[in-house]
Protein backbone atom coordinates (compact mmCIF):
# COMPACT_ATOMS: atom_id res chain seq x y z
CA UNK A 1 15.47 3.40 17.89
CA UNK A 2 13.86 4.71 14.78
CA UNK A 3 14.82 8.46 13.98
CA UNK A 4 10.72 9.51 13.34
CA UNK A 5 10.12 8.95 16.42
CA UNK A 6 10.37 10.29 20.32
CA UNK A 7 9.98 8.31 23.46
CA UNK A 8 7.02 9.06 25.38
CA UNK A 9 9.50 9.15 28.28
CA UNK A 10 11.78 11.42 26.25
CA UNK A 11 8.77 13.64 25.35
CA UNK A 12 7.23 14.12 28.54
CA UNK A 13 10.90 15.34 29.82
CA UNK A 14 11.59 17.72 27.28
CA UNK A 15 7.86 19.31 27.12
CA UNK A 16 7.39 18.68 30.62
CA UNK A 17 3.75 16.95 30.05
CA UNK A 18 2.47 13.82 32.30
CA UNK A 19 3.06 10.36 31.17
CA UNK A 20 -0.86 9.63 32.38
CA UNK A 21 -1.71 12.77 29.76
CA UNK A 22 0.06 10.70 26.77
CA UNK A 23 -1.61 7.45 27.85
CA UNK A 24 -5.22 9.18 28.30
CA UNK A 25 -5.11 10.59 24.75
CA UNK A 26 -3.89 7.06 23.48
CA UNK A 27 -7.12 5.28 25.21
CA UNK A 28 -9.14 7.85 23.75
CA UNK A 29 -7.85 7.16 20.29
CA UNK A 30 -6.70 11.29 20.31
CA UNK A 31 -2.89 9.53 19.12
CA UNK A 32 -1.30 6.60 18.61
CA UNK A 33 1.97 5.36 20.32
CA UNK A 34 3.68 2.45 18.90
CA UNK A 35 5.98 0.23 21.06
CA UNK A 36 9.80 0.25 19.89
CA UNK A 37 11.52 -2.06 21.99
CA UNK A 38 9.33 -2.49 25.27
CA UNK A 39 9.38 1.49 24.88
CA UNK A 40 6.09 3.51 23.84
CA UNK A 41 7.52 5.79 21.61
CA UNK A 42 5.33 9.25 19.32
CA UNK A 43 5.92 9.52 15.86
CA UNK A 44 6.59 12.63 14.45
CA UNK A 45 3.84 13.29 12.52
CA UNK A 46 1.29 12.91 15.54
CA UNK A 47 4.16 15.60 17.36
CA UNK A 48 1.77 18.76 16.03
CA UNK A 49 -1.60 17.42 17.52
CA UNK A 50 0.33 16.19 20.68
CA UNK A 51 1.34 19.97 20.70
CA UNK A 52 -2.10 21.26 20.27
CA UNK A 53 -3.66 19.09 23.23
CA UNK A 54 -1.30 19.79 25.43
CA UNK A 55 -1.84 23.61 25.25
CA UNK A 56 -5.48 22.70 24.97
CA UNK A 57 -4.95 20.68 28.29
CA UNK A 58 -2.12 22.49 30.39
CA UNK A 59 -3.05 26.48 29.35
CA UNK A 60 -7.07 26.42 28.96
CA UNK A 61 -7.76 23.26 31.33
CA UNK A 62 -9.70 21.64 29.14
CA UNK A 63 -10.01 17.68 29.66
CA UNK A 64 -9.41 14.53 27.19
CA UNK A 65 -13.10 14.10 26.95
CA UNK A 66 -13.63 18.04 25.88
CA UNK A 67 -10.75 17.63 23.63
CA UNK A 68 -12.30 14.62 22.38
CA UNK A 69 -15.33 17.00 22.20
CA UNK A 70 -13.23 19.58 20.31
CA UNK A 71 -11.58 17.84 17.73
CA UNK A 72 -15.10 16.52 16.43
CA UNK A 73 -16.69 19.56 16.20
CA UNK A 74 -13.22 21.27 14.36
CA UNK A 75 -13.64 18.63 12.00
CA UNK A 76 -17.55 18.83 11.57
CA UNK A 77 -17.04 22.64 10.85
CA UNK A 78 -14.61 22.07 8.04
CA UNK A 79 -16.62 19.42 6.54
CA UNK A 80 -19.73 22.06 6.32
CA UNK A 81 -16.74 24.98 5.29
CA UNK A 82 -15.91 22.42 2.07
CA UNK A 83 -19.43 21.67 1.68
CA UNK A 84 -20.62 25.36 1.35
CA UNK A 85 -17.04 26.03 -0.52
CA UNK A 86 -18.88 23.41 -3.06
CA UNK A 87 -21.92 25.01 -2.85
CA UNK A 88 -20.75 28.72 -3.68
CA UNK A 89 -18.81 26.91 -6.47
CA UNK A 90 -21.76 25.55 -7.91
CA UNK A 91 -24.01 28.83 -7.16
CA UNK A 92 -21.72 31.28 -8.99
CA UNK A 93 -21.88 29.10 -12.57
CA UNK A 94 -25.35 30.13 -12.10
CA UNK A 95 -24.56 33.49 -11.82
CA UNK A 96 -22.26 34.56 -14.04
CA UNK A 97 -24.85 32.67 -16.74
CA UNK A 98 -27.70 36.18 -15.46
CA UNK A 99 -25.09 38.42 -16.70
């Protein structure tokens, strides 16, 4: 077993989350689990969105699909945060050439 990674069967045990849970997020392309001798296993860089679904899931009852829904629209607003981080950027040269 490589060390970067956890079991899905070891995971669901220790953060006591539903095997189905894991797979559902997999077939909604949410994470990716990677097979490691017959066993799916999480690697540890996927462990902090795993995290944030399953409090997403368990504690506010949200489903895969709204987390789906979630994630898109998290990463639409800090596309248009960058973009109007650019823009003030931009707008302040102008500025500071009035004074």
């Amino acid at each position: 077993m490589q060390t970067d990674m956890i079991t899905v069967k070891e995971y669901c045990v220790q953060y006591h989350t539903e095997p189905g849970f894991i797979d559902a997020l997999e077939q909604n392309g949410l994470i990716s689990l990677v097979i490691v001798e017959t066993e799916p296993c999480i690697h540890y860089d996927e462990l902090h969105n795993l995290e944030t679904y399953s409090r997403w899931y368990y504690d506010m009852n949200i489903n895969v699909e709204g987390i789906d829904a979630l994630i898109n629209v998290l990463n639409k607003m800090k596309r248009l945060q960058r973009q109007v981080d650019l823009l003030r950027s931009r707008l302040s040269v102008y500025e500071q050439d009035q004074l």
